[in-house]
N, C-alpha and C. Protein backbone atom coordinates (compact mmCIF):
# COMPACT_ATOMS: atom_id res chain seq x y z
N UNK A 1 -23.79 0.25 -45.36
CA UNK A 1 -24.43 1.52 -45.08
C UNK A 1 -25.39 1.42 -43.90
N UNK A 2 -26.07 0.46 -43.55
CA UNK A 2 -26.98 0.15 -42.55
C UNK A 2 -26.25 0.16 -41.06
N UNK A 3 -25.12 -0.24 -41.45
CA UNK A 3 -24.07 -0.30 -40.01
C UNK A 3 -23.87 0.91 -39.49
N UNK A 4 -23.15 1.92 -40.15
CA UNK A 4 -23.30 3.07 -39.27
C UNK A 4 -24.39 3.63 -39.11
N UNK A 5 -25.62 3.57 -39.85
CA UNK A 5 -26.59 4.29 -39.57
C UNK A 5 -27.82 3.29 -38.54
N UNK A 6 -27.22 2.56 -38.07
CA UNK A 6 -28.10 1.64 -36.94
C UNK A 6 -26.85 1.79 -36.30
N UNK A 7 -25.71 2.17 -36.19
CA UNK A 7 -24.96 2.65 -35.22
C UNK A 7 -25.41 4.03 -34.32
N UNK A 8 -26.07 4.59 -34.97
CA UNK A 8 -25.92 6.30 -35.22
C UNK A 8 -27.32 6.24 -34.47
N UNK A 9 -27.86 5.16 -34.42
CA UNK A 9 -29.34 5.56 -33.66
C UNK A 9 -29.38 5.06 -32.01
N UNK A 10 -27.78 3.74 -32.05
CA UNK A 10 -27.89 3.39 -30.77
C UNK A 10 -26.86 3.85 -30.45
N UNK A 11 -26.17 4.79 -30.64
CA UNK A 11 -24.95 5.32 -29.85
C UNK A 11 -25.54 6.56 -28.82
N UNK A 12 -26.58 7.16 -28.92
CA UNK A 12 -27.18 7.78 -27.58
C UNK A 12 -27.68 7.10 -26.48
N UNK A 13 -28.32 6.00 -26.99
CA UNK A 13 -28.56 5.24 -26.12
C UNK A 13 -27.41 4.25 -25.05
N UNK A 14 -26.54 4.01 -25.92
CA UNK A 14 -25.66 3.71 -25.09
C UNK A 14 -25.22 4.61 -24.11
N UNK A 15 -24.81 5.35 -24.90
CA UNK A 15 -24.10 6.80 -23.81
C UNK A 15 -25.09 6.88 -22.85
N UNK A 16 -26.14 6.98 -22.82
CA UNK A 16 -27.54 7.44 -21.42
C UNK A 16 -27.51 5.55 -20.50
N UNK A 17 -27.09 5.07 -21.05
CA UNK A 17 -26.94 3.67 -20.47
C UNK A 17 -25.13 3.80 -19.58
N UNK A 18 -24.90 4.04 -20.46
CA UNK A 18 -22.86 3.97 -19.87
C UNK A 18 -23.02 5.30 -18.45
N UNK A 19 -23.77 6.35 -19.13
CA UNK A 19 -23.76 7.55 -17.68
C UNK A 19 -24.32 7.43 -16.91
N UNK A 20 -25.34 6.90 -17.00
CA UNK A 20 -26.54 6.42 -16.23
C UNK A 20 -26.38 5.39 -14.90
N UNK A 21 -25.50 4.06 -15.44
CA UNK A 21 -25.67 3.30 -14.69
C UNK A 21 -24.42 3.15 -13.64
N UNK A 22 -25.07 3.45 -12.46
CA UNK A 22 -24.19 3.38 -11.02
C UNK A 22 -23.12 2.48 -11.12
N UNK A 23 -22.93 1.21 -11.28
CA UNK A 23 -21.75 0.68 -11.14
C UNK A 23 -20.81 0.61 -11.85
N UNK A 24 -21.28 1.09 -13.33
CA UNK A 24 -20.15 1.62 -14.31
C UNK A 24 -19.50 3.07 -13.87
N UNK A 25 -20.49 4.14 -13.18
CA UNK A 25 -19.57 5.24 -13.22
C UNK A 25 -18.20 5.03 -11.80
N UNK A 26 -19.35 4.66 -10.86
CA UNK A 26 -18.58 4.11 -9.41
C UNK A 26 -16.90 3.63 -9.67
N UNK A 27 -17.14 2.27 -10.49
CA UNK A 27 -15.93 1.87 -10.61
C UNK A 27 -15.28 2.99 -11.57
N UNK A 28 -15.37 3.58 -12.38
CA UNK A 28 -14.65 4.44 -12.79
C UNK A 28 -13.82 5.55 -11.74
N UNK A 29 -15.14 5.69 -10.74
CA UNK A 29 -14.73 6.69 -9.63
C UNK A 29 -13.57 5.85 -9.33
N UNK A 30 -14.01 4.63 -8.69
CA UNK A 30 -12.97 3.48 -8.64
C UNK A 30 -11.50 4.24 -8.63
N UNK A 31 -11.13 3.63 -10.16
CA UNK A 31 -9.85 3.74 -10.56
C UNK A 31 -9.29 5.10 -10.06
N UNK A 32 -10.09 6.07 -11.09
CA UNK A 32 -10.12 7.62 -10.34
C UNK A 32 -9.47 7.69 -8.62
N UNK A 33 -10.01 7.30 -7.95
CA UNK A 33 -9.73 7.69 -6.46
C UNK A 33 -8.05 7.05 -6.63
N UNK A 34 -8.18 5.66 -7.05
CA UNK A 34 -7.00 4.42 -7.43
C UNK A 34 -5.53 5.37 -7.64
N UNK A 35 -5.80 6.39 -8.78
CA UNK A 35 -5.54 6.88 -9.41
C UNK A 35 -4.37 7.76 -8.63
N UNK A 36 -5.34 8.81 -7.88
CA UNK A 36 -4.72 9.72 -7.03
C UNK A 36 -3.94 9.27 -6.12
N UNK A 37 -4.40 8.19 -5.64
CA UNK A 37 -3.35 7.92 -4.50
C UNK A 37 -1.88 6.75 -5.11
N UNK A 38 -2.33 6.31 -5.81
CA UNK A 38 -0.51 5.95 -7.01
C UNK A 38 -0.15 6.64 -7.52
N UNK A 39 -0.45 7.93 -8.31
CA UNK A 39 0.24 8.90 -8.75
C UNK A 39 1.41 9.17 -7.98
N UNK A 40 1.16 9.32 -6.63
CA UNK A 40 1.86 9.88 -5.72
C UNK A 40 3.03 9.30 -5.28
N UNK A 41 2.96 7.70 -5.91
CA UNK A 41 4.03 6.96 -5.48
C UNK A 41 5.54 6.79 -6.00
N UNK A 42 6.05 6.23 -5.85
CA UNK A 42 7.49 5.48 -6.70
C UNK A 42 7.06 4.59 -7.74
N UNK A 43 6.31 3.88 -7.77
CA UNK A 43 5.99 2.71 -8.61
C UNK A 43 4.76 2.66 -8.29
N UNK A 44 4.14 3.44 -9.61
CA UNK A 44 2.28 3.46 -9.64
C UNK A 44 2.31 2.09 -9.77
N UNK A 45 2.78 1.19 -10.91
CA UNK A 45 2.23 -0.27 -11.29
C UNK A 45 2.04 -0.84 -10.24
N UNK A 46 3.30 -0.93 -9.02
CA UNK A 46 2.78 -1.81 -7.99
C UNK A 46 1.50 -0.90 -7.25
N UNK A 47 1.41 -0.14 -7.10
CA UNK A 47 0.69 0.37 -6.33
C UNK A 47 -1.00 0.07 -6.40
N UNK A 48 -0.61 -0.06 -7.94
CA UNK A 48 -1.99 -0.35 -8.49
C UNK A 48 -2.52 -1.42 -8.90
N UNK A 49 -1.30 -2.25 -8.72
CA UNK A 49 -1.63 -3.82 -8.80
C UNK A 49 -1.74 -4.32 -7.04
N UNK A 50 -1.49 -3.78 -6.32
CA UNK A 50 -1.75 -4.28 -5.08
C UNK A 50 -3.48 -3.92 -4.65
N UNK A 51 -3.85 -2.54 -5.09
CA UNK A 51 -5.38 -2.09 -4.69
C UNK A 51 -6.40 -3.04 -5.50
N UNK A 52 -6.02 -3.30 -6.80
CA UNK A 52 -6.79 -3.90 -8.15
C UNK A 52 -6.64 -5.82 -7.12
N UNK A 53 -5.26 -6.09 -6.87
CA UNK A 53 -5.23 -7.65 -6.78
C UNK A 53 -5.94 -8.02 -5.08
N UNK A 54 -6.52 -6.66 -4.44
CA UNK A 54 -7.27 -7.00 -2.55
C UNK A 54 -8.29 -6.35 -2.98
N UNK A 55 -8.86 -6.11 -4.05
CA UNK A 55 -10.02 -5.06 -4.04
C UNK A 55 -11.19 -6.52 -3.87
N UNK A 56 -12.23 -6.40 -2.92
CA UNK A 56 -13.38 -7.15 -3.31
C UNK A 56 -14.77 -6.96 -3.39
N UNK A 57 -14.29 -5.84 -4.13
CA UNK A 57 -15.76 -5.30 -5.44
C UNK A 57 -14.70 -4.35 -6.32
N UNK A 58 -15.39 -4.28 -7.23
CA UNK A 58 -15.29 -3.25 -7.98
C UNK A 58 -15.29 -1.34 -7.86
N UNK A 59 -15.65 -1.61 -6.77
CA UNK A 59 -16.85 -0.20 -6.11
C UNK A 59 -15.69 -0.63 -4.62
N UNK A 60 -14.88 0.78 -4.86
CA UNK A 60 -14.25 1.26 -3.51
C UNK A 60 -13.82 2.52 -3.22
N UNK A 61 -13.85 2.56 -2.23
CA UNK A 61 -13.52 4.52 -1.79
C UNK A 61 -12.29 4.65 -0.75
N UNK A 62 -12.11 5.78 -0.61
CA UNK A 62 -11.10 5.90 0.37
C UNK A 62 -10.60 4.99 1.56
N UNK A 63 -11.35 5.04 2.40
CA UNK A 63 -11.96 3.86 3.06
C UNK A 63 -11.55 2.49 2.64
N UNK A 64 -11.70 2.31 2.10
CA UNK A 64 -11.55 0.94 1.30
C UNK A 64 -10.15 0.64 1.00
N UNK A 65 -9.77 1.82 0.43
CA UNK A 65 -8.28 2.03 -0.08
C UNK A 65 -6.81 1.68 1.33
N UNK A 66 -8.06 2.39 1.55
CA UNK A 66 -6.69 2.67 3.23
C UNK A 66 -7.26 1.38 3.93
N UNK A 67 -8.14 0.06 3.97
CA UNK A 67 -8.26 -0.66 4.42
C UNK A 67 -7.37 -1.64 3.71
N UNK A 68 -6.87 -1.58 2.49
CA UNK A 68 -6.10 -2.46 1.76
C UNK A 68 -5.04 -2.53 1.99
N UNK A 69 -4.48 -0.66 1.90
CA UNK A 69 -3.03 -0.74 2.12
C UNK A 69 -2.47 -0.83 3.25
N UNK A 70 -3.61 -1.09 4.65
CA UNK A 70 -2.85 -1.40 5.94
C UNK A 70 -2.95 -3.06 6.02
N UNK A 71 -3.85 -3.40 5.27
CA UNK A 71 -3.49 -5.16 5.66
C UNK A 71 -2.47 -5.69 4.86
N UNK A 72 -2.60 -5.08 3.55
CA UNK A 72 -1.31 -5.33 2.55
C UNK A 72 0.42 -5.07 3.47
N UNK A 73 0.23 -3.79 4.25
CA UNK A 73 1.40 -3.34 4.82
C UNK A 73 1.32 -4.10 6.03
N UNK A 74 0.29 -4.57 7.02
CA UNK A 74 0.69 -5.50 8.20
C UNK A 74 1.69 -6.85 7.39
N UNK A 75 0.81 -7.27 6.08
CA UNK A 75 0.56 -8.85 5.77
C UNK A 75 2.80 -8.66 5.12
N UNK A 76 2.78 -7.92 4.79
CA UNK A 76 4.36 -7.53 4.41
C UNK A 76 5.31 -7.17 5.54
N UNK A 77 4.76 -6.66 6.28
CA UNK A 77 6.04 -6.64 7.64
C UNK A 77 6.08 -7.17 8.34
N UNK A 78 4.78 -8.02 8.36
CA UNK A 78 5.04 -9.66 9.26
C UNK A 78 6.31 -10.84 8.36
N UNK A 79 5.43 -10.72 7.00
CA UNK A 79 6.74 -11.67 6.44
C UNK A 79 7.85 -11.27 6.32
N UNK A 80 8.16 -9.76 6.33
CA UNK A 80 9.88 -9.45 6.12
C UNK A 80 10.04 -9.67 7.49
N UNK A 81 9.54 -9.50 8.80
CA UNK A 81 10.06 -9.58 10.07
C UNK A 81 10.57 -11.22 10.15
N UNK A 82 9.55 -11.96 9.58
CA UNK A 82 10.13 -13.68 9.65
C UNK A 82 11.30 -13.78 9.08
N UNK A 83 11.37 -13.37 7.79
CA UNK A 83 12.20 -13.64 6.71
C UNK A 83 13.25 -13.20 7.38
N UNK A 84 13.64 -11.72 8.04
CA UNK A 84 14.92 -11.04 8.92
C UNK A 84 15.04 -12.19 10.09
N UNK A 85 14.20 -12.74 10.81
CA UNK A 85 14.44 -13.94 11.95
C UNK A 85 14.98 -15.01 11.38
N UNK A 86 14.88 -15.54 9.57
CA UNK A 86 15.19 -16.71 9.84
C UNK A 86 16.64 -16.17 8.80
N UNK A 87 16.84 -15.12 8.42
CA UNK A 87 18.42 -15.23 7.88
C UNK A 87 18.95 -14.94 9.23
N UNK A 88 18.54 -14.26 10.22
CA UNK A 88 19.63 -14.30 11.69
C UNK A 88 19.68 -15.50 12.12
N UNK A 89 19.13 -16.56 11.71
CA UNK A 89 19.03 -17.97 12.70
C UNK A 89 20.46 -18.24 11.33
N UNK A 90 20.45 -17.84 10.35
CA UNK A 90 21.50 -18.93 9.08
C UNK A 90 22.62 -17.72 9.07
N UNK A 91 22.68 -16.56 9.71
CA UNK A 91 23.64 -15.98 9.35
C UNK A 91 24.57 -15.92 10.15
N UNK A 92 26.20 -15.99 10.00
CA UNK A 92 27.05 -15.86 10.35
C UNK A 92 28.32 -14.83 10.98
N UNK A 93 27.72 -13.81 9.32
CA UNK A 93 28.26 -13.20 9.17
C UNK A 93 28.01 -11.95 10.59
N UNK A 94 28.90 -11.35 11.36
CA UNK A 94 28.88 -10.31 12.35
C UNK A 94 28.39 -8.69 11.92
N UNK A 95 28.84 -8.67 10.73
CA UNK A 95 28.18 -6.97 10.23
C UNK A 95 26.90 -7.33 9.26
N UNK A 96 26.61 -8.68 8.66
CA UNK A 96 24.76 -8.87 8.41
C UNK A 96 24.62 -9.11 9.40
N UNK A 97 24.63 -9.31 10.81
CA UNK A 97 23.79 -9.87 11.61
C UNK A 97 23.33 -8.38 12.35
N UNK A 98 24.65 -7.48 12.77
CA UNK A 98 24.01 -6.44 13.47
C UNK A 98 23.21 -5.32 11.87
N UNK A 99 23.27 -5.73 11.05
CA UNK A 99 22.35 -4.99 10.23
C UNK A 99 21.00 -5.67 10.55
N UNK A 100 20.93 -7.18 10.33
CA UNK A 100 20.01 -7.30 10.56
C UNK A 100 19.12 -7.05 11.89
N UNK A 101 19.53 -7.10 13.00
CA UNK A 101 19.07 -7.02 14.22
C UNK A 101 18.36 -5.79 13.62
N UNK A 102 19.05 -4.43 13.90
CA UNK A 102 18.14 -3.12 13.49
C UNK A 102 17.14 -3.48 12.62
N UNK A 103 17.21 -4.27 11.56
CA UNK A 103 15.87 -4.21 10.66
C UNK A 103 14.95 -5.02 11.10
N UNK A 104 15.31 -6.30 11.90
CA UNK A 104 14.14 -6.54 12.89
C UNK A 104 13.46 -5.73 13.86
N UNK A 105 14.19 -4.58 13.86
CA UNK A 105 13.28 -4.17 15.35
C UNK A 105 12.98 -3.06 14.19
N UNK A 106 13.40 -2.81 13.08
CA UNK A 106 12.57 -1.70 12.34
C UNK A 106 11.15 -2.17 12.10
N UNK A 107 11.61 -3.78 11.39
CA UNK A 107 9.76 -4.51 10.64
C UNK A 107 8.94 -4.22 12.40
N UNK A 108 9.70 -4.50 13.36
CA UNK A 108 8.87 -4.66 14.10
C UNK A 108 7.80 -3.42 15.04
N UNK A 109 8.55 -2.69 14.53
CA UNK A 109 8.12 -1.11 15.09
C UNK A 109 6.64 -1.09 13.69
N UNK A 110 7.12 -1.03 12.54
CA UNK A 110 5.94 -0.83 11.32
C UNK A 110 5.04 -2.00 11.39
N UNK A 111 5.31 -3.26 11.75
CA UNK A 111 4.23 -4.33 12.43
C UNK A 111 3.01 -3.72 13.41
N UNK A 112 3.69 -3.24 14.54
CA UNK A 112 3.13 -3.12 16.00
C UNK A 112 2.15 -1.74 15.65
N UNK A 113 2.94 -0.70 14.78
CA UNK A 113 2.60 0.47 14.87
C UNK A 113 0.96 0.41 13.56
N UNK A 114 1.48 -0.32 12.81
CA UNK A 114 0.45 -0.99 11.87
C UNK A 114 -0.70 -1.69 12.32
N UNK A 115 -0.38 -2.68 13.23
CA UNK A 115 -1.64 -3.29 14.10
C UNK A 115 -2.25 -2.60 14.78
N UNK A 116 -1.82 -1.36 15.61
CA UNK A 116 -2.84 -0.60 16.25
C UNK A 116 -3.41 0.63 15.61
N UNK A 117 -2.60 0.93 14.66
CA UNK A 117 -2.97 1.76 13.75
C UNK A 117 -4.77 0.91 12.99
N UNK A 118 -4.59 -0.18 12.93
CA UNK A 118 -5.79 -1.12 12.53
C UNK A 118 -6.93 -1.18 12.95
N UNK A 119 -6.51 -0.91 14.58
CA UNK A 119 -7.43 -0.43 15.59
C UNK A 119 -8.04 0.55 15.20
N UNK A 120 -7.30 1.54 15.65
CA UNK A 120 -7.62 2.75 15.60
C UNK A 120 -8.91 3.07 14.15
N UNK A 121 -8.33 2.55 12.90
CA UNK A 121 -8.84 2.50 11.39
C UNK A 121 -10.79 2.03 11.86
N UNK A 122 -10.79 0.26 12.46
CA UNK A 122 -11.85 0.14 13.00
C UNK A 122 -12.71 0.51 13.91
N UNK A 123 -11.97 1.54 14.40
CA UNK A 123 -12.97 2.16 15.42
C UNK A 123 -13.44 3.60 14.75
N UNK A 124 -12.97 3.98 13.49
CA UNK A 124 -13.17 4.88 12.71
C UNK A 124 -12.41 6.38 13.17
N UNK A 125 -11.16 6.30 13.82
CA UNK A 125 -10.60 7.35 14.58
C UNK A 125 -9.34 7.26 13.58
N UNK A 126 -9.35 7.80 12.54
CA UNK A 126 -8.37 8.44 11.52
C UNK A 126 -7.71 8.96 11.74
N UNK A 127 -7.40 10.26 12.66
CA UNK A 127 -6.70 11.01 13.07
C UNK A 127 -5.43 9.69 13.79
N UNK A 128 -6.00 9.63 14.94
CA UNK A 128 -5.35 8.53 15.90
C UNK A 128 -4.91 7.68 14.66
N UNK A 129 -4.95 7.16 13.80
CA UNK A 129 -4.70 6.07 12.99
C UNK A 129 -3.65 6.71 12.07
N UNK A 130 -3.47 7.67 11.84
CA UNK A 130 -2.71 7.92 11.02
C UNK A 130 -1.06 8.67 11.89
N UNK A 131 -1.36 9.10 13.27
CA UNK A 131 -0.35 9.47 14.07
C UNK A 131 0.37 8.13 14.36
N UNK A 132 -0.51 6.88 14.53
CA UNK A 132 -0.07 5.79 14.18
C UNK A 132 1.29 5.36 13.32
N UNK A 133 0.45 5.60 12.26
CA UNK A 133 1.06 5.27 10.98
C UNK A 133 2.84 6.14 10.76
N UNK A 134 2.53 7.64 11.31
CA UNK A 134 3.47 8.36 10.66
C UNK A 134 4.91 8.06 11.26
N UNK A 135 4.66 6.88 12.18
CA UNK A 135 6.57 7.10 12.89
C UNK A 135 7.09 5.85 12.18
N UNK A 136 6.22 5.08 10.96
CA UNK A 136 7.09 4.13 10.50
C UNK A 136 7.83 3.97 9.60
N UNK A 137 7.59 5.63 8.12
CA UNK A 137 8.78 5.41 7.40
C UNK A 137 9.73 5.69 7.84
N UNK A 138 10.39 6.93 9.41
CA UNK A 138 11.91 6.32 9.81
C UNK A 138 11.92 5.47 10.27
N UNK A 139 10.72 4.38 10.72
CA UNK A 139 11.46 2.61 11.38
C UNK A 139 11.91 2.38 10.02
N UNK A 140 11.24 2.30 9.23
CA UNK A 140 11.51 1.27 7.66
C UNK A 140 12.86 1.99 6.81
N UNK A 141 12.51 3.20 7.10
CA UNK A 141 14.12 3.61 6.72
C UNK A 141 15.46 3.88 7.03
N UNK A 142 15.10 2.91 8.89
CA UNK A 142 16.14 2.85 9.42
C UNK A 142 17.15 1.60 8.64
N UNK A 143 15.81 0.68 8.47
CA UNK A 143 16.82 -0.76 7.69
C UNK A 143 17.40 -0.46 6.73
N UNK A 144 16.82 0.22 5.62
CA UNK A 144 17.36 0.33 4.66
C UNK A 144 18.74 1.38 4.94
N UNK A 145 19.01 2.06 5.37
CA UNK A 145 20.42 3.13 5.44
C UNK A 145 21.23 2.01 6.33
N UNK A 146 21.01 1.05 7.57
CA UNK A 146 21.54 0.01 7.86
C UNK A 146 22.82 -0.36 6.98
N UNK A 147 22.32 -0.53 5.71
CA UNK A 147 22.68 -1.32 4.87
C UNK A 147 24.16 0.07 4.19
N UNK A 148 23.78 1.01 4.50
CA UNK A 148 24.93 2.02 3.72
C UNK A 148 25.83 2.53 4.97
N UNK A 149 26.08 2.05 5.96
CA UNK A 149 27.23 1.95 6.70
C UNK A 149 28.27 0.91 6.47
N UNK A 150 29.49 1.40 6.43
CA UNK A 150 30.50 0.62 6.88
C UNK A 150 30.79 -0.40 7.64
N UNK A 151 30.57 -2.06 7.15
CA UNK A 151 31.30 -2.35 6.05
C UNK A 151 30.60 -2.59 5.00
N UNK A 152 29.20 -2.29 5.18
CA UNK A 152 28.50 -2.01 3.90
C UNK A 152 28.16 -3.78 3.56
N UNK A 153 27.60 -4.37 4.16
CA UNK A 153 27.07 -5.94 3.61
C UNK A 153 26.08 -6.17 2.57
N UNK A 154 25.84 -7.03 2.15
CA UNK A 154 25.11 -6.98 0.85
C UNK A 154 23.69 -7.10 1.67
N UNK A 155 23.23 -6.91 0.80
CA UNK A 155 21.70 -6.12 1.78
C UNK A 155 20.76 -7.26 0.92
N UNK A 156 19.71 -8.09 1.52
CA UNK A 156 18.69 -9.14 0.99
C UNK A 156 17.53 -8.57 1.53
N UNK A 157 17.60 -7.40 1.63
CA UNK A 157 15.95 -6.93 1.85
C UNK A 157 15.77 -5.55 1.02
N UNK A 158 16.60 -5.63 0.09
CA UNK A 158 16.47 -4.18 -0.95
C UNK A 158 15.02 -4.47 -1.31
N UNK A 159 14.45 -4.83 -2.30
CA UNK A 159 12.99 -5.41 -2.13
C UNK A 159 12.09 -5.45 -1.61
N UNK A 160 11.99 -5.48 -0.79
CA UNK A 160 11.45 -6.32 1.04
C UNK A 160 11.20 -4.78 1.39
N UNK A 161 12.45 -3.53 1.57
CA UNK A 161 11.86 -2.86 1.72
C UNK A 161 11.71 -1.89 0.85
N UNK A 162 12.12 -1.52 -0.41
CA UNK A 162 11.03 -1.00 -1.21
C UNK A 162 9.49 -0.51 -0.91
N UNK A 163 9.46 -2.15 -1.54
CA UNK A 163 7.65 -2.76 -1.44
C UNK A 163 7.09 -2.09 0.10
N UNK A 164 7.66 -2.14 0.93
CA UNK A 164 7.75 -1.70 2.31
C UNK A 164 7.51 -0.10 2.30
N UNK A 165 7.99 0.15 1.78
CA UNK A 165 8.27 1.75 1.73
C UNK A 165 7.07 2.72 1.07
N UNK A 166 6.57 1.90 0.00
CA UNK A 166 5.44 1.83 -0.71
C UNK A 166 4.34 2.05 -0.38
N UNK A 167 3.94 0.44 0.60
CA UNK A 167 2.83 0.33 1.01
C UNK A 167 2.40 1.27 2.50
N UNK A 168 3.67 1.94 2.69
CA UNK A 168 3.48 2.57 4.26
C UNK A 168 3.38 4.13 3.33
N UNK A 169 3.33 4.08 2.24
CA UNK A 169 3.08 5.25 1.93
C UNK A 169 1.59 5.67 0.99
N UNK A 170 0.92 4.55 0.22
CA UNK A 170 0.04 4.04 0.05
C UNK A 170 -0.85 4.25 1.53
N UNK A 171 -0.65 3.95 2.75
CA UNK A 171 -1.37 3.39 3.75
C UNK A 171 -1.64 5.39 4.41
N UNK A 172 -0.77 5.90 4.13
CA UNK A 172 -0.67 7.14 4.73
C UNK A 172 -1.55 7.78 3.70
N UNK A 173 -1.18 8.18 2.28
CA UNK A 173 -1.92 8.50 1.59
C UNK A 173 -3.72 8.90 1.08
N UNK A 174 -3.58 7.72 1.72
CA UNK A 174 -5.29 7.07 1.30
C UNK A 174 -6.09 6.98 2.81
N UNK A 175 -5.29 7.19 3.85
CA UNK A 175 -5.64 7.56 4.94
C UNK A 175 -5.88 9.32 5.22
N UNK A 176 -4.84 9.98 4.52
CA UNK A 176 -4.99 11.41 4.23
C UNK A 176 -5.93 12.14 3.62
N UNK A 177 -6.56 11.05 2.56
CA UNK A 177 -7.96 11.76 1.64
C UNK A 177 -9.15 11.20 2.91
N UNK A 178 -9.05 10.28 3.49
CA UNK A 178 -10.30 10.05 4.50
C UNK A 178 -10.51 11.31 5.27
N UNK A 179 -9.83 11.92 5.84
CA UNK A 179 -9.82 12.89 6.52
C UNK A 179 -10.27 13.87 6.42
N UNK A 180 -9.99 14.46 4.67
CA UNK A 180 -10.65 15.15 3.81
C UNK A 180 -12.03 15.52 3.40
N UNK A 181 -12.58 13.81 3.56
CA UNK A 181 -14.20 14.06 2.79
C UNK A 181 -15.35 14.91 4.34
């Protein structure tokens, strides 16, 4: 009987402690902001395991968001651009190779366009940063349709660009609410 009723005397107090204190509501904002901009995606989980696994605080905002998902999206189309260089160095085959060629110069368009887009992000010119940004889901979805022409080769970057597809949409997203505030 003492339990709930020494419950019952500190459960306001908690509550004026839980509302009260800045870095509990923040990170809530946190997720919240987190929130809106994976909703929007194909695959909230990744979306939200990529902001949660580069976040370094707890406490992030738009800003923050769109600083993740462009290094996340450089740090990914640098490695699919390698990864496309080193199956053209092992591949043989004549219809993967001219698939692949196009998807190298696709990673490499969402690379280049990503790095200055980075610029642009640090110099705090959003606008410019996001005109950036917008010509790379047709680079990235040039590779992928690559792959649905005739003779149709088995495609080793289904994945690759997914995740790709994602994070350039993530990167647009969360660049779109900056604009906003």
């Amino acid at each position: 009987m003492t339990f709930p009723r020494c419950f019952s005397l500190f459960a306001p107090l908690l509550a004026i402690i839980l509302l009260t204190n800045p870095a509990l509501s923040e990170a809530r904002d946190s997720q919240d902001l987190i929130d809106e901009v994976c909703r929007q995606m194909e695959d909230y989980g990744f979306c939200n395991r990529v902001f949660h696994e580069n976040m370094g605080s707890p406490v992030v905002d738009y800003v923050g968001l769109t600083a993740i998902a462009m290094d996340q999206t450089i740090r990914n189309a640098t490695s699919t651009h390698e990864y496309i260089s080193d199956l053209l160095r092992r591949t043989t085959d004549q219809s993967l190779r001219n698939v692949l060629v196009a998807c190298e110069n696709a990673f490499g368009i969402v690379e280049s366009s990503f790095g200055a887009a980075m610029q642009s992000f640090h110099r705090k010119e959003y606008e410019d940063m996001l005109k950036l940004e917008q010509v790379t889901p047709r680079a990235q979805a040039s590779c992928e349709t690559s792959f649905t022409v005739p003779p149709n080769p088995p495609n080793p970057l289904a994945e690759r660009n997914r995740e790709m597809r994602i994070l350039i949409t993530m990167a647009i997203v969360s660049g779109k609410a900056i604009l906003k505030l």
